[in-house]
C-alpha atoms as a PDB file:
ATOM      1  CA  UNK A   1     238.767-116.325 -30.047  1.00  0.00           C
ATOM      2  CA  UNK A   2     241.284-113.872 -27.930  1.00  0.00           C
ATOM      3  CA  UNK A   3     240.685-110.157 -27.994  1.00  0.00           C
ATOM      4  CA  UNK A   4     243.403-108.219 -28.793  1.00  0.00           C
ATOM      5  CA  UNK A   5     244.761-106.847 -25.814  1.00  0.00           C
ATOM      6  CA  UNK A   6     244.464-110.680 -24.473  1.00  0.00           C
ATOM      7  CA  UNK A   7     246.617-111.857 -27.618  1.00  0.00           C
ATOM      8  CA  UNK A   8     249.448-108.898 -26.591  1.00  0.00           C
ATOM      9  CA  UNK A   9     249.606-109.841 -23.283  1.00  0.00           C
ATOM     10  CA  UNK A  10     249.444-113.716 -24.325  1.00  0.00           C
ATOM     11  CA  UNK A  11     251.826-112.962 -26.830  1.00  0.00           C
ATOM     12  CA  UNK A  12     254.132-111.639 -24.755  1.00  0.00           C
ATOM     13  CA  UNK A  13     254.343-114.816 -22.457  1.00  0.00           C
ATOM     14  CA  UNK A  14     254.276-117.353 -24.835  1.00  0.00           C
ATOM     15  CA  UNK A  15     257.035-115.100 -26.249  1.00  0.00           C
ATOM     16  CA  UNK A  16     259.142-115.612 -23.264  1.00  0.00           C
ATOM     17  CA  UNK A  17     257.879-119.205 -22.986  1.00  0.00           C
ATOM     18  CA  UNK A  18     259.029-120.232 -26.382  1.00  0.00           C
ATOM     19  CA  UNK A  19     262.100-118.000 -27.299  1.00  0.00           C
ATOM     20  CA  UNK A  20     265.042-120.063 -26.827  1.00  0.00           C
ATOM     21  CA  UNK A  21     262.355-123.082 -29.125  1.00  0.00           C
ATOM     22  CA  UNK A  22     262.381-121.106 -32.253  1.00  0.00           C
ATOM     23  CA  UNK A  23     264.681-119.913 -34.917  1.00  0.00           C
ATOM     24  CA  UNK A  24     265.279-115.415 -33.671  1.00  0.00           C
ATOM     25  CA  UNK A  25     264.782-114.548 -37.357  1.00  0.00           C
ATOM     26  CA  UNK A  26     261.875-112.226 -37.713  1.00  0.00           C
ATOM     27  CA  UNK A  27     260.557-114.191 -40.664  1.00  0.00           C
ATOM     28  CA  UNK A  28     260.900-117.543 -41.508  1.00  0.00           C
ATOM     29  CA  UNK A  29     260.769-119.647 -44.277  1.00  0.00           C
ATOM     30  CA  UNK A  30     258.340-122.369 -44.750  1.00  0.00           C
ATOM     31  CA  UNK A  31     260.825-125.366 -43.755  1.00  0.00           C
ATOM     32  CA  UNK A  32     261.730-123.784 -40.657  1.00  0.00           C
ATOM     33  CA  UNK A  33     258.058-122.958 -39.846  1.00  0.00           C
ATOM     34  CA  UNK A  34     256.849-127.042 -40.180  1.00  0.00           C
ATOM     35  CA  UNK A  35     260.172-127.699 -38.128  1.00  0.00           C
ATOM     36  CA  UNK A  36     259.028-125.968 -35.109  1.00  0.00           C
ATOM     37  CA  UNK A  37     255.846-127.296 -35.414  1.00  0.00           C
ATOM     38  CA  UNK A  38     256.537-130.733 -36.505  1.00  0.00           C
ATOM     39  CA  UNK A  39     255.043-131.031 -39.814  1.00  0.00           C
ATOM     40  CA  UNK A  40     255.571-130.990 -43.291  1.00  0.00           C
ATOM     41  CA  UNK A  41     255.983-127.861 -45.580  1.00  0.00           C
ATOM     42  CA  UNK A  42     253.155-128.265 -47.059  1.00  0.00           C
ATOM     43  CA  UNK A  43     250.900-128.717 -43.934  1.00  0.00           C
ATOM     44  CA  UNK A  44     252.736-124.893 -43.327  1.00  0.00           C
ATOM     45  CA  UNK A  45     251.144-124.002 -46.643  1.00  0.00           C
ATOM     46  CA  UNK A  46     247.769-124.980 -45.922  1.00  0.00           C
ATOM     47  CA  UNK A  47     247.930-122.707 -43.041  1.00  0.00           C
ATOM     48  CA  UNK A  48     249.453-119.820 -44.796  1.00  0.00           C
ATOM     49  CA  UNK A  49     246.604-120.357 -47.246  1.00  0.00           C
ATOM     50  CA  UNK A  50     243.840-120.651 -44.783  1.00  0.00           C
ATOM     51  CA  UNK A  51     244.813-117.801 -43.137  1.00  0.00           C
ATOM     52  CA  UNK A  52     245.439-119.553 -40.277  1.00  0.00           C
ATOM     53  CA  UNK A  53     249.344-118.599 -39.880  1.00  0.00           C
ATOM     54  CA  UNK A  54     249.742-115.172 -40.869  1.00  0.00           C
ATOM     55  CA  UNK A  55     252.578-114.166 -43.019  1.00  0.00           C
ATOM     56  CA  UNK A  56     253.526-112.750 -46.203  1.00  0.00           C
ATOM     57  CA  UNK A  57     253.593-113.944 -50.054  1.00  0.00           C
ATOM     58  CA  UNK A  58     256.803-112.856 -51.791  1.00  0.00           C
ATOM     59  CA  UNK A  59     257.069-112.565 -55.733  1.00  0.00           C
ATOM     60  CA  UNK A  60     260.676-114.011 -56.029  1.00  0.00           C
ATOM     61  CA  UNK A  61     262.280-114.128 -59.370  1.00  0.00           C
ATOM     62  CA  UNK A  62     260.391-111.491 -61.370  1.00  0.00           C
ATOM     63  CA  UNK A  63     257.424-112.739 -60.296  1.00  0.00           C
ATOM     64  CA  UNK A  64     257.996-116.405 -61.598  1.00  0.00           C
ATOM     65  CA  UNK A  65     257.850-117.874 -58.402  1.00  0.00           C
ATOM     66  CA  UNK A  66     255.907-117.429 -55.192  1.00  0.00           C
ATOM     67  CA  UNK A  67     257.723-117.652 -51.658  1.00  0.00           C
ATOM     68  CA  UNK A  68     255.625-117.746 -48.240  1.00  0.00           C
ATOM     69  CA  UNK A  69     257.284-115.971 -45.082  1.00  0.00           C
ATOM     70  CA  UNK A  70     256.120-116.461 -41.587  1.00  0.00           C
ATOM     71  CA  UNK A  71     256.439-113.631 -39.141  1.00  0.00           C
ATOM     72  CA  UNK A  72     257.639-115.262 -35.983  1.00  0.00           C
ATOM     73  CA  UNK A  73     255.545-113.731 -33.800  1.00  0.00           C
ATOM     74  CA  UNK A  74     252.386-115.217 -35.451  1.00  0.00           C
ATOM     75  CA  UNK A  75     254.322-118.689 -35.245  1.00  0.00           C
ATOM     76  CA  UNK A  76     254.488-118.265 -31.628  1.00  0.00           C
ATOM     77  CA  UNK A  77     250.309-116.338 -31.804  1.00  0.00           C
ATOM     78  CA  UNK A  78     250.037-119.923 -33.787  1.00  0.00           C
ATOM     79  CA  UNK A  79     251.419-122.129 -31.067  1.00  0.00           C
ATOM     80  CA  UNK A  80     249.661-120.472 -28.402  1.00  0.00           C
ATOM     81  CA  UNK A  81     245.902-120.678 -29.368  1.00  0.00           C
ATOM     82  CA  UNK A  82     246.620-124.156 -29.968  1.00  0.00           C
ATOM     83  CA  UNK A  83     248.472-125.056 -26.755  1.00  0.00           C
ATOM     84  CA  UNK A  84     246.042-126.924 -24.049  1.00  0.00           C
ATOM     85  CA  UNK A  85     248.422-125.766 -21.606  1.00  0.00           C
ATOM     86  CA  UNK A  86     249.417-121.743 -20.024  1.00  0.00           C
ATOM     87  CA  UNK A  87     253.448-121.457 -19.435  1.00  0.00           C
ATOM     88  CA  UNK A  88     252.373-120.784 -15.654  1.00  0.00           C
ATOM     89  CA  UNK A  89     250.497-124.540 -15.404  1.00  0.00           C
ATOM     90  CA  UNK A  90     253.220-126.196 -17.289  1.00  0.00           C
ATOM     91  CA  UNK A  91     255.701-124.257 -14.394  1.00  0.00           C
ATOM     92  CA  UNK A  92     253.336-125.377 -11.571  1.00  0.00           C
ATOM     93  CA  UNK A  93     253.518-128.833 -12.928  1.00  0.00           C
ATOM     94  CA  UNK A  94     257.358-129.141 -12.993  1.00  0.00           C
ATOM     95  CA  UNK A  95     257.656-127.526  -9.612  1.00  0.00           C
ATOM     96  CA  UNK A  96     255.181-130.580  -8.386  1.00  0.00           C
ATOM     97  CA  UNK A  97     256.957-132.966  -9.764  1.00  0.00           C
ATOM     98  CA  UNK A  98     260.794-131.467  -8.599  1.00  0.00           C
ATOM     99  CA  UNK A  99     259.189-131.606  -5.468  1.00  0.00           C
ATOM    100  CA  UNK A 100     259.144-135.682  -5.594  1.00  0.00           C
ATOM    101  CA  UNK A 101     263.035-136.123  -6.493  1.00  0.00           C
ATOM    102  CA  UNK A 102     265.547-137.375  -4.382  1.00  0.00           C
ATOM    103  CA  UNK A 103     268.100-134.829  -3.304  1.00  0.00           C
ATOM    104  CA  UNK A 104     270.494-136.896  -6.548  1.00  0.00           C
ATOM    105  CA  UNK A 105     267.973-136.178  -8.898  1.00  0.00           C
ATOM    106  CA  UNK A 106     268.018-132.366  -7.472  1.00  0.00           C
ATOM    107  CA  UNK A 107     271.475-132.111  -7.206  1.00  0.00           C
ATOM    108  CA  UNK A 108     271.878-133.331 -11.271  1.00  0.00           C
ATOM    109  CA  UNK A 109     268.770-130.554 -12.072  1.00  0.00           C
ATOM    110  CA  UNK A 110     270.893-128.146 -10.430  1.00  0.00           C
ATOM    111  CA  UNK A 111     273.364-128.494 -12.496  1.00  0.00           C
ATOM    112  CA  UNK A 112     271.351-128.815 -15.799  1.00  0.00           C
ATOM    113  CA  UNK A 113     269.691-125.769 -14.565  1.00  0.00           C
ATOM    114  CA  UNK A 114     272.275-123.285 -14.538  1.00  0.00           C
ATOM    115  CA  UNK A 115     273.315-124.482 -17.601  1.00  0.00           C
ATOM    116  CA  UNK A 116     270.682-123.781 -19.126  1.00  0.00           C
ATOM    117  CA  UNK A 117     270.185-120.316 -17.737  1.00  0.00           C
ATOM    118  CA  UNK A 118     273.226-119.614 -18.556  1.00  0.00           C
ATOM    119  CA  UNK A 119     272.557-120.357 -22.174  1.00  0.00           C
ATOM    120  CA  UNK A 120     270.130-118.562 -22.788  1.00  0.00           C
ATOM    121  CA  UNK A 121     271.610-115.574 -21.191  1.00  0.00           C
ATOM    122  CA  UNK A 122     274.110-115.843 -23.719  1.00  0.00           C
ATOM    123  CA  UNK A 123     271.273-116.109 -26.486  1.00  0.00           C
ATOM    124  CA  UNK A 124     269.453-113.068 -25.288  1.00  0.00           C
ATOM    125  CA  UNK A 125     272.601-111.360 -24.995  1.00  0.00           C
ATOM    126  CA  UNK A 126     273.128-111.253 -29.157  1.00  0.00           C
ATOM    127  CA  UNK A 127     271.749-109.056 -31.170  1.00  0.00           C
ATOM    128  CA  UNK A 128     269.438-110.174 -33.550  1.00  0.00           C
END
């Protein structure tokens, strides 16, 4: 298990690591949450119930009906005590492999590269 100040500094990275992956609502409905993760609603369920996705339980109409939302920052506290994998290794990995490429390959990743920065300069860029 992390200590805390561990988890906040994880947290932090794998916040970076997986912000442009997830939906940039702070809380999230149970569809979205089994989206990201690739599973079903219900598997999200289990978790909420198990306490092993934190989140909040939400009387909706008078009470009648019980909704589950998902802070996204324990969806992304989630993801990262269950990755087998730190954002750094997965970066030293890549920059092995880029190394390989012919100088087409490159050239093409260059290109896909800045388009993709410049993406998600543009997401950053609106407000929440």
């Amino acid at each position: 298990m992390y200590s805390l100040a561990t988890t906040q500094t994880d947290l932090a990275t794998w916040r970076e690591h997986l912000a442009f992956s997830l939906p940039k609502k702070e809380l999230l409905r149970p569809d979205e949450v089994a989206l990201a993760l690739g599973c079903d609603s219900r598997t999200v369920l289990r978790l909420f119930d198990d306490a092993s996705l934190f989140g909040h339980d939400i009387n909706a109409a008078g009470g009648q009906r019980q909704q589950m939302r998902c802070r996204r920052d324990s969806l992304i506290l989630f993801l990262s005590r269950r990755a087998n994998y730190a954002p750094a290794d997965m970066q030293a990995v890549l920059t092995e492999v880029i190394g390989h490429l012919p100088v087409s390959a490159l050239t093409a990743l260059r290109q896909i590269i800045g388009e993709q920065i410049q993406k998600r300069q543009n997401y950053r860029g609106k407000p929440s």
